[in-house]
Protein backbone atom coordinates (compact mmCIF):
# COMPACT_ATOMS: atom_id res chain seq x y z
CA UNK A 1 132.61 128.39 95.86
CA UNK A 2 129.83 125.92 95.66
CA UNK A 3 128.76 124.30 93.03
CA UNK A 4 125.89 125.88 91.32
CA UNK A 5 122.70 124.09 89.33
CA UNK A 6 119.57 125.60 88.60
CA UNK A 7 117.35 122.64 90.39
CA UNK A 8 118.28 120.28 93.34
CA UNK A 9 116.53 117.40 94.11
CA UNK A 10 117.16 115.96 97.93
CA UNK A 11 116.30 112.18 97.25
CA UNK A 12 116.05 109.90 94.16
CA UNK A 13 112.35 108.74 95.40
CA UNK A 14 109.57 108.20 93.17
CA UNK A 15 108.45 111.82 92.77
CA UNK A 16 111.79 113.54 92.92
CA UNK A 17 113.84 111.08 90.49
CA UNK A 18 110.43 111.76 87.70
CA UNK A 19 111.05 115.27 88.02
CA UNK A 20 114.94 115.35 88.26
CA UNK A 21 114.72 113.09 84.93
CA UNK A 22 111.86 115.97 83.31
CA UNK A 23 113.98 119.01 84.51
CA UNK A 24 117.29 117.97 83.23
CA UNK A 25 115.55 116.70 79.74
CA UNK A 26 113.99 120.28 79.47
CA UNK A 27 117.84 121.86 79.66
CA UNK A 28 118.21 122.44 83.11
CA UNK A 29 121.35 122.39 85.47
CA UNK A 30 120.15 119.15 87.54
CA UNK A 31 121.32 117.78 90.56
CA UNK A 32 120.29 114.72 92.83
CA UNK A 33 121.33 113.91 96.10
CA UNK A 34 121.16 110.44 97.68
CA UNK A 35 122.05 109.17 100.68
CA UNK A 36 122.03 105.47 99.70
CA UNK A 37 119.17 104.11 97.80
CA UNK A 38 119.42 104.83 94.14
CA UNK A 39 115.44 104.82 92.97
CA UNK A 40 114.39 105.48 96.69
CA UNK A 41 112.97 102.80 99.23
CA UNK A 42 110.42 101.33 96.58
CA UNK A 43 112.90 99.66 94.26
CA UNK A 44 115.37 98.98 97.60
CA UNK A 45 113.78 97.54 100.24
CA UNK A 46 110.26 98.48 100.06
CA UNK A 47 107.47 97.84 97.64
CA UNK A 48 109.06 95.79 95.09
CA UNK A 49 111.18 93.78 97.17
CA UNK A 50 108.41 92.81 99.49
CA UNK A 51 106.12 91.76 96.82
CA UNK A 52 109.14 89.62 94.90
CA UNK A 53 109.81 87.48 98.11
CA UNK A 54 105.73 87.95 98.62
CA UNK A 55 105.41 86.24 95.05
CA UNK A 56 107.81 83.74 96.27
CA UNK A 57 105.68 82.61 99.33
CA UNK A 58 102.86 82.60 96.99
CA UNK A 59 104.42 79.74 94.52
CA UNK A 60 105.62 78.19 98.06
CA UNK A 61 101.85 77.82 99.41
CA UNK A 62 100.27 76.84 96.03
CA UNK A 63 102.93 73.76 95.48
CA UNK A 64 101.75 72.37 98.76
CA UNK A 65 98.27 73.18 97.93
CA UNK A 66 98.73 71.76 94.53
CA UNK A 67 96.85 68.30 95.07
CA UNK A 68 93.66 69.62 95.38
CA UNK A 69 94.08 70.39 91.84
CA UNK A 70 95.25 67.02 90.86
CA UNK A 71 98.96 68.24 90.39
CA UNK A 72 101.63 66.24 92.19
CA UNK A 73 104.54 67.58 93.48
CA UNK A 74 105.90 65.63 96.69
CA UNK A 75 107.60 67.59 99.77
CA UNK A 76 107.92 71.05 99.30
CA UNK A 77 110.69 73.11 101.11
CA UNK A 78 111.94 76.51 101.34
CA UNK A 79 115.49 78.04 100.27
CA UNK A 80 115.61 81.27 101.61
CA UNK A 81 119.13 82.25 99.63
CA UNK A 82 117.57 81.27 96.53
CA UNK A 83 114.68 83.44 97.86
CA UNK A 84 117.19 86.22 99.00
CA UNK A 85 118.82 86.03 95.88
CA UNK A 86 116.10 86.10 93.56
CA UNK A 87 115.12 89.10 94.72
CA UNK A 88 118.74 90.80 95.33
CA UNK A 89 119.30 90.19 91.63
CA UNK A 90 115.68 92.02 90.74
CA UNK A 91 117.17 95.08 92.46
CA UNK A 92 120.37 95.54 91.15
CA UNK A 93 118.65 95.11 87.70
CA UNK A 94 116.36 98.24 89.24
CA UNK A 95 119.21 99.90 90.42
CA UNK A 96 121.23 99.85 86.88
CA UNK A 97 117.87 100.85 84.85
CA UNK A 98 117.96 104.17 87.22
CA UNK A 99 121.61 104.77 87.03
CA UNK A 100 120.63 104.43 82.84
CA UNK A 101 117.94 107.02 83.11
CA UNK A 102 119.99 109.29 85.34
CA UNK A 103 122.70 109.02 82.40
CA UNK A 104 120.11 109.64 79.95
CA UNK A 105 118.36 112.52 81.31
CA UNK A 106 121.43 114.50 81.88
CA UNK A 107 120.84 115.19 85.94
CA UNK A 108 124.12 114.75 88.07
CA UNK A 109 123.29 111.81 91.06
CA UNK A 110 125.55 112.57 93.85
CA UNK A 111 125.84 109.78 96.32
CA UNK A 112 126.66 111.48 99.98
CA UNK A 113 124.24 113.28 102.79
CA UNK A 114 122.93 116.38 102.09
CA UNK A 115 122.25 119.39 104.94
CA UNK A 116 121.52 122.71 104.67
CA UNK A 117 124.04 125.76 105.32
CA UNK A 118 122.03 128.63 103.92
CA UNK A 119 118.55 129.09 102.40
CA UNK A 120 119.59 128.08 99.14
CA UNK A 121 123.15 126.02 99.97
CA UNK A 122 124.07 122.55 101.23
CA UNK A 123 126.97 120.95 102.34
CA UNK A 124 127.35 117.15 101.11
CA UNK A 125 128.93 114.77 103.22
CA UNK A 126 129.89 112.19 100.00
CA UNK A 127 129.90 108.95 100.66
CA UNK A 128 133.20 108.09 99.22
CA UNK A 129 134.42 110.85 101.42
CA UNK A 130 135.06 114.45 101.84
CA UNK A 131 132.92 117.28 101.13
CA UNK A 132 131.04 119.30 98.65
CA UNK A 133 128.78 122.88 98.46
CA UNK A 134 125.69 123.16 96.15
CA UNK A 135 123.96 126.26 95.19
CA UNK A 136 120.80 125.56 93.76
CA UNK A 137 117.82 128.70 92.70
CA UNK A 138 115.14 125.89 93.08
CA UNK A 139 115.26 123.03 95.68
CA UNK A 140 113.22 120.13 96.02
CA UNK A 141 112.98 117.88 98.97
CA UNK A 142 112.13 114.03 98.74
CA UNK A 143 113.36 112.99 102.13
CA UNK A 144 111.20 109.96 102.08
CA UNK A 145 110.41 108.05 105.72
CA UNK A 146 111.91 105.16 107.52
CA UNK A 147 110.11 102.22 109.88
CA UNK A 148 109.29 103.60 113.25
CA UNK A 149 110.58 101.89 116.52
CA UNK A 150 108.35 102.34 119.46
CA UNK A 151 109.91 103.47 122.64
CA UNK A 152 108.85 100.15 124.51
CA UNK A 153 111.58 98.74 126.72
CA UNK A 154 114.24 96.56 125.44
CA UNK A 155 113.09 97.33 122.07
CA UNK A 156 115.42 98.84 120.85
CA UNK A 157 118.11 96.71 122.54
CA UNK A 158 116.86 93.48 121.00
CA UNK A 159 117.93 94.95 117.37
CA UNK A 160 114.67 93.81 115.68
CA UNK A 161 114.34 93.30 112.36
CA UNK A 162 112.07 96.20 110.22
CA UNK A 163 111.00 95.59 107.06
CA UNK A 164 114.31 96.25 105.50
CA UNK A 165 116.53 93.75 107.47
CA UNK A 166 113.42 91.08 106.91
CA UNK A 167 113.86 91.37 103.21
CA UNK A 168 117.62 90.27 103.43
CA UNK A 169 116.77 86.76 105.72
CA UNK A 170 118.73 83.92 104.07
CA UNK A 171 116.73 81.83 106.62
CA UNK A 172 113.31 80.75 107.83
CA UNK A 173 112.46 81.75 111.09
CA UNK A 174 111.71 79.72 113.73
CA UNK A 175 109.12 81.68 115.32
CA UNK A 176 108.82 85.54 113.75
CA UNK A 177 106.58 87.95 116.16
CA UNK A 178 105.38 90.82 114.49
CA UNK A 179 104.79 93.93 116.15
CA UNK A 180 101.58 95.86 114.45
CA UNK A 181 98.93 94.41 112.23
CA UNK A 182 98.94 97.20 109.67
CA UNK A 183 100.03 96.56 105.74
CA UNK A 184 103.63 95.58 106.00
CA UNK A 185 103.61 93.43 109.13
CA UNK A 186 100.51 91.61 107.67
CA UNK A 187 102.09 91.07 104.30
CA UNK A 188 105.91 90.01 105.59
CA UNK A 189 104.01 88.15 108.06
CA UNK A 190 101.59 86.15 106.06
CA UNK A 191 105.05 85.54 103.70
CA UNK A 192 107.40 84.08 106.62
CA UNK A 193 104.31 81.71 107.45
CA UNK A 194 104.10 80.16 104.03
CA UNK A 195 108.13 79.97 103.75
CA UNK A 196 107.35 77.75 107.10
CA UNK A 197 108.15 80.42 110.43
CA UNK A 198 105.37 80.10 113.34
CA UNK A 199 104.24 83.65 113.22
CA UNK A 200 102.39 85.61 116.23
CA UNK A 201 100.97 89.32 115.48
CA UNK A 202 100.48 91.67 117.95
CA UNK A 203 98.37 94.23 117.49
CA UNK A 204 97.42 97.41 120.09
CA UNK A 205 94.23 98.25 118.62
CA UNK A 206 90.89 96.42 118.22
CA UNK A 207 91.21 95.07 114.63
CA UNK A 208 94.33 94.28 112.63
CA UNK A 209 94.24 97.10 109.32
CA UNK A 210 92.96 99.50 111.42
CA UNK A 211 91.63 101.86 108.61
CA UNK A 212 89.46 99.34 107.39
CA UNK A 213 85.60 98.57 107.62
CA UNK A 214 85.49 95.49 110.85
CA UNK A 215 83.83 93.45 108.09
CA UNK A 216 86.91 93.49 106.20
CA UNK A 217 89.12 93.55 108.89
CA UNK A 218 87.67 90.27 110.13
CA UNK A 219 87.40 88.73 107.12
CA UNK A 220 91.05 89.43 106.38
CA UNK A 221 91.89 87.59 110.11
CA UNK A 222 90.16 84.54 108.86
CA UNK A 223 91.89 84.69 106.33
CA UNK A 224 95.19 84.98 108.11
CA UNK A 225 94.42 82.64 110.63
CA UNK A 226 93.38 79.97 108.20
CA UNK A 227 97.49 79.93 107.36
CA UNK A 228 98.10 79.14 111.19
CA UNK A 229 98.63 82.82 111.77
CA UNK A 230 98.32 83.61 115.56
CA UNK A 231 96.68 87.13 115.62
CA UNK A 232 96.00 88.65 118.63
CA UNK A 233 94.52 92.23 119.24
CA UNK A 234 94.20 94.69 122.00
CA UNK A 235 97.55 93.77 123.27
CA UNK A 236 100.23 96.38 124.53
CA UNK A 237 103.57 95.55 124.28
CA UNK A 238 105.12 96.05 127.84
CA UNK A 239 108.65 95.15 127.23
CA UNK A 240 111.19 93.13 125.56
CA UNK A 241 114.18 90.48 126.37
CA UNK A 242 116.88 89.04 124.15
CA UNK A 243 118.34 89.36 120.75
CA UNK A 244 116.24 89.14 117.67
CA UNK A 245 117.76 86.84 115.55
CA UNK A 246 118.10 84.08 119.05
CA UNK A 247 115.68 84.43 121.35
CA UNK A 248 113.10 87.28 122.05
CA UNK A 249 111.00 87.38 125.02
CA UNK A 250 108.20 90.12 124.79
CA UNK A 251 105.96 90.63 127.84
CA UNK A 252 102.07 91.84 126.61
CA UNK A 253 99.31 93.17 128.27
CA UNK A 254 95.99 91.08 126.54
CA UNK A 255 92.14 90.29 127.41
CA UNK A 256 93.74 87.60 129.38
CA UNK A 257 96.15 89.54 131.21
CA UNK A 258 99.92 90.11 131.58
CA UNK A 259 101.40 87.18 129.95
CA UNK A 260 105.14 86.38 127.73
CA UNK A 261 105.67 84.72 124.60
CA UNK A 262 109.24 83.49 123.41
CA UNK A 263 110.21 83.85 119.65
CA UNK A 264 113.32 83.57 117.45
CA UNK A 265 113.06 86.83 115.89
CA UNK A 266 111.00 90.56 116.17
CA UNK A 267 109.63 92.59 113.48
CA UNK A 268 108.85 95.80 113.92
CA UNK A 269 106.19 97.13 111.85
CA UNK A 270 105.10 99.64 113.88
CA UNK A 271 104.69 103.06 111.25
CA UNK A 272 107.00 105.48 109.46
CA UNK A 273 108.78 108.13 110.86
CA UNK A 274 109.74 111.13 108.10
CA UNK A 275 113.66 111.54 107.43
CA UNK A 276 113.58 115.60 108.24
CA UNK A 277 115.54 115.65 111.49
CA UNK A 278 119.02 116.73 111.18
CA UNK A 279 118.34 118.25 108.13
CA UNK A 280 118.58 122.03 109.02
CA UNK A 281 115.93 122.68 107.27
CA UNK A 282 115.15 125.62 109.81
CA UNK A 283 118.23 127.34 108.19
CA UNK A 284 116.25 126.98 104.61
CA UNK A 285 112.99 128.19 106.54
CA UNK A 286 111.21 125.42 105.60
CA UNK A 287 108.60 124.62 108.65
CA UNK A 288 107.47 121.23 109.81
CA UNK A 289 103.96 119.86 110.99
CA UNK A 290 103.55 118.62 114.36
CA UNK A 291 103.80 115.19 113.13
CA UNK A 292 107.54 116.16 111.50
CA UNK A 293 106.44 116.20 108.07
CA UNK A 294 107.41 119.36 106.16
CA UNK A 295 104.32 121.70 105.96
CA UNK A 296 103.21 122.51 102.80
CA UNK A 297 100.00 124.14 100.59
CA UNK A 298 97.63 121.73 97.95
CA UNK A 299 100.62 122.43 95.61
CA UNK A 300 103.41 121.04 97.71
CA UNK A 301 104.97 124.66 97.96
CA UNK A 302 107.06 124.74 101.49
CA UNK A 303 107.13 127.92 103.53
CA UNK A 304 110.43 128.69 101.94
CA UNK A 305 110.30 130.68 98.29
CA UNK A 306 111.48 128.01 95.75
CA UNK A 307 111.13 125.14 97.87
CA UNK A 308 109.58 122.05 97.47
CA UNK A 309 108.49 118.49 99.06
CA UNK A 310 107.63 115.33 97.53
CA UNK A 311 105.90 112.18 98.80
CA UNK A 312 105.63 111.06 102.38
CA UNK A 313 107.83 113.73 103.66
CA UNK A 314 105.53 116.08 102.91
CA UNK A 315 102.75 114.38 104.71
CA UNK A 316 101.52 112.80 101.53
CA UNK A 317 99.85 109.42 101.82
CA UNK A 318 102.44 106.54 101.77
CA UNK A 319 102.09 105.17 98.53
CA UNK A 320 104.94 105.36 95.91
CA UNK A 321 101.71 106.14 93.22
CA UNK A 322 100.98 109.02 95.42
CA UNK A 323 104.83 110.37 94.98
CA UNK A 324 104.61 109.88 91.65
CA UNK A 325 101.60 112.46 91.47
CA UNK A 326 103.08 114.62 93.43
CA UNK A 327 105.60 115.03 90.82
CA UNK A 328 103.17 115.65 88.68
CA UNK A 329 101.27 118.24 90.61
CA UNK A 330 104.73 120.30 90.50
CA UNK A 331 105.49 119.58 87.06
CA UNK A 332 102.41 121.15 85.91
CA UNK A 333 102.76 124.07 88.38
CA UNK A 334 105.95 124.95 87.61
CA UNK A 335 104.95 125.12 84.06
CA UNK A 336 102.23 127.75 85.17
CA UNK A 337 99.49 125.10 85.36
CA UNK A 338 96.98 125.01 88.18
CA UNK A 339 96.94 121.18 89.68
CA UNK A 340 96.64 120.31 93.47
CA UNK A 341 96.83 117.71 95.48
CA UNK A 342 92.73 118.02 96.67
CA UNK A 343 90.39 115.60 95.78
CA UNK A 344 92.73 112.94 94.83
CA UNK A 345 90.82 109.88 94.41
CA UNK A 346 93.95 107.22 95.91
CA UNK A 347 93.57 103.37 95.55
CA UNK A 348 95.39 100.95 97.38
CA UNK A 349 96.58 97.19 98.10
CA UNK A 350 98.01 95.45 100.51
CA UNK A 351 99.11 91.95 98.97
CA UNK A 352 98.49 89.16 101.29
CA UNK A 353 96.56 86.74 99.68
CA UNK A 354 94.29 87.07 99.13
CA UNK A 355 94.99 91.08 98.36
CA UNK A 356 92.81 93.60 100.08
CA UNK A 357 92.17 96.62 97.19
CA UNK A 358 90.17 99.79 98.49
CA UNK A 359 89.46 103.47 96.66
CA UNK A 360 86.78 106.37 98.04
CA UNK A 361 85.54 106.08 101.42
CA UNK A 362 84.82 103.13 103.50
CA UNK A 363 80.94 102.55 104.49
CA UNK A 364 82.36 103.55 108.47
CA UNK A 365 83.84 107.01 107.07
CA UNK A 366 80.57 107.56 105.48
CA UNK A 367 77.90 106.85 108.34
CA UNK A 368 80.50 109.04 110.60
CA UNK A 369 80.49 111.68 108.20
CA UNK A 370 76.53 111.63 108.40
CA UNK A 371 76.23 110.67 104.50
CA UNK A 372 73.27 109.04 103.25
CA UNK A 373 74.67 106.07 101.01
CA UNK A 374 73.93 102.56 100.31
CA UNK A 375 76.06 99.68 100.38
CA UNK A 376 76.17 96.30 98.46
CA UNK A 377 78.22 93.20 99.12
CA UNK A 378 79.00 90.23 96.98
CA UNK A 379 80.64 87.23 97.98
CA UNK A 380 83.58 86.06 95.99
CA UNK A 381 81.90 82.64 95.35
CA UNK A 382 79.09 84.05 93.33
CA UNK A 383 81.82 85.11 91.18
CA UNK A 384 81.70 82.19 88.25
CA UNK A 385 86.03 82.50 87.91
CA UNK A 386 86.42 81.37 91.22
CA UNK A 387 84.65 78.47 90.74
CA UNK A 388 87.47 77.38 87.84
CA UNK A 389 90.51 78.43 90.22
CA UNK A 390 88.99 76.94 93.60
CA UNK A 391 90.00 80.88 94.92
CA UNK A 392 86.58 81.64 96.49
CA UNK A 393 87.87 83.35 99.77
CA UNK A 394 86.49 87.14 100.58
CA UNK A 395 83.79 89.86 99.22
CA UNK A 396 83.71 92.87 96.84
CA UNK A 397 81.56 95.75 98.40
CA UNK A 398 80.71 99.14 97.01
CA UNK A 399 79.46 102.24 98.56
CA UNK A 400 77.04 104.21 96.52
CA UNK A 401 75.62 107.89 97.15
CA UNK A 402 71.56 109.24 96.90
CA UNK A 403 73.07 110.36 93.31
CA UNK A 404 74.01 106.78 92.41
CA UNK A 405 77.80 107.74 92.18
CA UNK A 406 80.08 105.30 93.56
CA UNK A 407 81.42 106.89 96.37
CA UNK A 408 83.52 103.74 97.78
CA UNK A 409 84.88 100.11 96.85
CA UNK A 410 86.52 97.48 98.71
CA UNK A 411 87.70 93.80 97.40
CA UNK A 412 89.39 91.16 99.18
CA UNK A 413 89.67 88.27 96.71
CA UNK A 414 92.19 86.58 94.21
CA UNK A 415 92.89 89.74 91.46
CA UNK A 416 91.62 92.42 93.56
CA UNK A 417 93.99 95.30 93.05
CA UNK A 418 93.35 95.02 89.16
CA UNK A 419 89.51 94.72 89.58
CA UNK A 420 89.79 97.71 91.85
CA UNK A 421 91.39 99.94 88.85
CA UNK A 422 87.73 99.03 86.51
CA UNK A 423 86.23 100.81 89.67
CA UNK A 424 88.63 103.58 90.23
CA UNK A 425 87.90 104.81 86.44
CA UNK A 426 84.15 104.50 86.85
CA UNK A 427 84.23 106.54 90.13
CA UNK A 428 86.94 109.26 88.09
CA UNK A 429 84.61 109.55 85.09
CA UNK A 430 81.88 110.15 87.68
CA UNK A 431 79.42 107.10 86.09
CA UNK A 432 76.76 106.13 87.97
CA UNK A 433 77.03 102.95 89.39
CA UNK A 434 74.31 101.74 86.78
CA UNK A 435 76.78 101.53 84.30
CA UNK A 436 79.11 98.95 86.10
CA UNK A 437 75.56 97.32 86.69
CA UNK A 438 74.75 96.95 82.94
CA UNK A 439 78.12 96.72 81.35
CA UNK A 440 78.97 94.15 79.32
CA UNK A 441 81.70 92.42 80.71
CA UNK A 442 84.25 89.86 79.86
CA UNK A 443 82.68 86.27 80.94
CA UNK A 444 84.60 84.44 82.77
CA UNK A 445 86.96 86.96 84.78
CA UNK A 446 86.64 88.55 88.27
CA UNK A 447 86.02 91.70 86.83
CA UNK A 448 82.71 90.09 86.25
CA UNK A 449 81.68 89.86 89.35
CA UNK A 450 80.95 93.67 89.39
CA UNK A 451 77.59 93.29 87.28
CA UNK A 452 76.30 91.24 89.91
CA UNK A 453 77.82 93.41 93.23
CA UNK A 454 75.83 96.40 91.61
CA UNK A 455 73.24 94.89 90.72
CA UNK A 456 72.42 94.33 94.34
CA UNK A 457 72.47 98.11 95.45
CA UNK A 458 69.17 98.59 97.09
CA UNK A 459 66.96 100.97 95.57
C-alpha cells in the first residue's frame, strides 16, 4: 500500500519548502520530495551561489582599482579553488540549515524522483535506490525550471557550460563566450571578466536586458564594456564547433555579416525551461500552458481538485521572492483567506556592478500602454555619496502618473537594489511621489539622492 500523508510537496524550492515547514508545524502528515537540491536551485546553484563568486569578482576588481584610492596592494591574481571553495562551503552550510528546519518542522524530505501513477499517488524512484508509493489528499507541485539550450547546431554537442557547471570552475577561462545578454549571462559574465577571462556576449536581439528601457540598456553596455566586455547584439548564432572547456568555434550571423569567433569555453544563458515533462501530470489532470508551465487561476489552484503549483513552474515570474509569495498566497487560502497573485507589485536586481534595480512599469511599457505619465532622471553624480566612494557610474529614474503616484523606478548605481526597496514601499503605501520629494532623508547615503530625482518631475 502506499504510503499515506495528508500534504505532499513535489520540490524543496522556495515556496514549497515555506509551506512544507508551516503545514507540518500546524500537525499535518508532511511529505517532501526532492530530486537533488535540498533548498531548491537558489541555495544550490542559483541565486546565492552566483552572487558569492559575484562578491568575489567584486573584491577582485576593487584590489586592482585600489590605487585610485591611495591603497596599495601590488599584483593582484585570481584563485579560482579558493573561489570555488568559498562558495561550496556557503552551500553546504545552506544545505545543513534546511536539513535543520526540515528536522524541526516535522515534514519527511525524501530524496528520489517523484511521478505520478494516479490522481492522488506517486511512485518515487529514491535515489539510494528502489522504490516507494505516496498517497497524499493534498498535493503541491514546486517543479522549479532548469537553463534552456537552444536547438542551434553543435550546441548541444559542445557540452557548454549553464549557469550551474559555471559556478563549479576551479579555473579562469581563457576566453568565456556567452550566449544571451539577459540577467545571468550578464552577471556570470561581467564576474569571469574581473577574475581575468576575455569575455564575448552574444546577444539575438537589439539591446542586451531586453525588458529594459534602451536608456538603461545602453547605459548598462557602457558599463560592461568599460570592463573590456565585448558585447555584440543582433547576432544569431548559426552553429557551433568543439568542446567547451578546449576550444569552441561558434559561427554568427552580425551587422557585419557571417563571421566565427574561437573561445575556450560556452555559456549558455539562453532562458529557463519548466521541469514538468515526464512528470505524468496528465494522469493527475493537471493541464499545462502552451509555454509548459502548469496552468493555474490568481490563487495558484491547478485544474486538478487539491492541487497546487508554486513558483516558476507555475508560470510565476522567476524570482525566488516571487516563490516565496506564492507560498504565501496558498497559505492564506488554504486557511480560507482571499489573497491572489494580481497586482503584485515585483522588484528586481540583477547584480553586475554596478546593480540594475527596477519595480512598476518601465517609461516604454507606459507610452505603449497609452498612459499619460511623466518621467524624471537623475544622474548618479549629483548624488553627494558618490562623490566620497568615487562610484558615480549610472542614473535613478522614476515614472510618475497624472495622480502623482509613482507608477515606475529604475536605478543603476552602487546600492541600487536597497534604494529600490525605499521606493517599492512608497509606491505600496500608494504616496504620492511628493513625499519622497520632501522627505527628510539621511545625508550622506544614496537613498538621498531620491529628494533630488523627484524633485525634478515636471509639473
Amino acid at each position: 500500500m502506499p504510503a499515506q500523508y495528508e500534504d505532499l510537496i513535489i520540490g524543496s524550492g522556495e515556496g514549497g519548502k515555506f509551506l512544507a515547514w508551516h503545514l507540518a508545524r500546524t500537525g499535518r502528515e508532511v511529505a517532501v520530495v526532492e530530486r537533488r537540491y535540498i533548498g531548491g536551485s537558489c541555495p544550490n546553484t542559483n541565486c546565492l551561489p552566483s552572487k558569492n563568486e559575484i562578491w568575489s569578482a567584486e573584491i577582485a576588481h576593487l584590489a586592482r582599482g585600489a590605487g585610485a584610492y591611495g591603497v596599495q596592494t601590488g599584483a593582484v591574481s585570481v584563485d579560482m579553488r579558493h573561489v570555488l571553495e568559498r562558495k561550496r562551503a556557503m552551500v553546504r552550510g545552506l544545505i545543513d540549515m534546511h536539513l535543520q528546519n526540515f528536522d524541526k518542522s516535522g515534514a519527511a524530505l525524501i530524496m528520489g524522483t517523484a511521478r505520478f501513477i494516479a490522481p492522488k499517488t506517486v511512485a518515487v524512484a529514491l535515489n539510494d535506490g528502489g522504490t516507494t508509493e505516496i498517497e497524499a489528499e493534498r498535493i503541491f507541485l514546486n517543479l522549479g525550471t532548469r537553463p534552456a539550450v537552444p536547438a542551434t547546431p553543435g550546441l548541444r554537442e559542445a557540452q557548454p557550460l549553464t549557469n550551474i557547471e559555471a559556478l563549479e570552475l576551479d579555473l579562469v577561462p581563457q576566453h568565456l563566450v556567452v550566449l544571451g545578454g539577459g540577467y545571468v549571462g550578464l552577471e556570470l559574465a561581467q564576474a569571469h571578466r574581473r577574475f581575468g577571462s576575455q569575455v564575448t556576449v552574444l546577444e539575438r536581439g537589439p539591446q542586451i536586458a531586453g525588458r529594459e528601457d534602451p536608456d538603461i540598456a545602453t547605459e548598462l553596455a557602457h558599463l560592461l564594456a568599460a570592463d573590456g566586455i565585448d558585447i555584440r547584439t543582433n547576432t544569431e548564432t548559426l552553429s557551433v564547433g568543439g568542446r567547451s572547456g578546449e576550444r569552441v568555434e561558434i559561427v554568427l550571423q552580425g551587422a557585419a555579416g557571417e563571421e566565427s569567433i574561437v573561445g575556450s569555453h560556452i555559456l549558455v544563458a539562453a532562458g529557463r525551461t519548466p521541469n514538468t515533462a515526464g512528470m505524468g501530470l496528465d494522469i493527475a489532470g493537471v493541464a499545462l500552458t502552451e509555454h509548459g508551465t502548469i496552468d493555474v487561476n490568481d490563487r495558484l489552484e491547478t485544474t486538478a481538485p487539491d492541487v497546487w503549483a508554486i513558483g516558476e513552474c507555475a508560470g510565476s515570474p522567476a524570482f525566488t521572492h516571487v516563490s516565496a509569495d506564492d507560498y504565501r498566497v496558498i497559505k492564506e487560502n488554504l486557511a480560507g483567506g482571499t489573497r491572489t497573485t494580481q497586482g503584485r507589485l515585483i522588484p528586481y536586481c540583477m547584480f553586475t556592478d554596478p546593480p540594475l534595480a527596477r519595480v512598476g512599469i518601465s517609461e516604454s511599457e507606459a507610452w505603449k500602454a497609452g498612459m499619460e505619465i511623466r518621467v524624471a532622471t537623475l544622474p548618479m553624480s549629483a548624488v553627494l555619496r558618490t562623490r566620497t566612494t568615487g562610484r558615480v557610474e549610472g542614473f535613478m529614474k522614476a515614472i510618475v502618473g497624472r495622480d502623482d503616484r509613482i507608477l515606475g523606478f529604475a536605478m543603476i548605481g552602487a546600492d541600487a537594489g536597497e534604494v529600490l526597496a525605499a521606493v517599492q514601499v512608497a509606491m505600496l503605501a500608494g504616496l504620492p511621489y511628493t513625499a519622497l520629494r520632501d522627505a527628510i532623508i539621511a545625508h550622506p547615503t544614496m537613498a538621498e539622492g531620491l529628494n533630488n530625482l523627484f524633485s525634478a518631475v515636471p509639473a
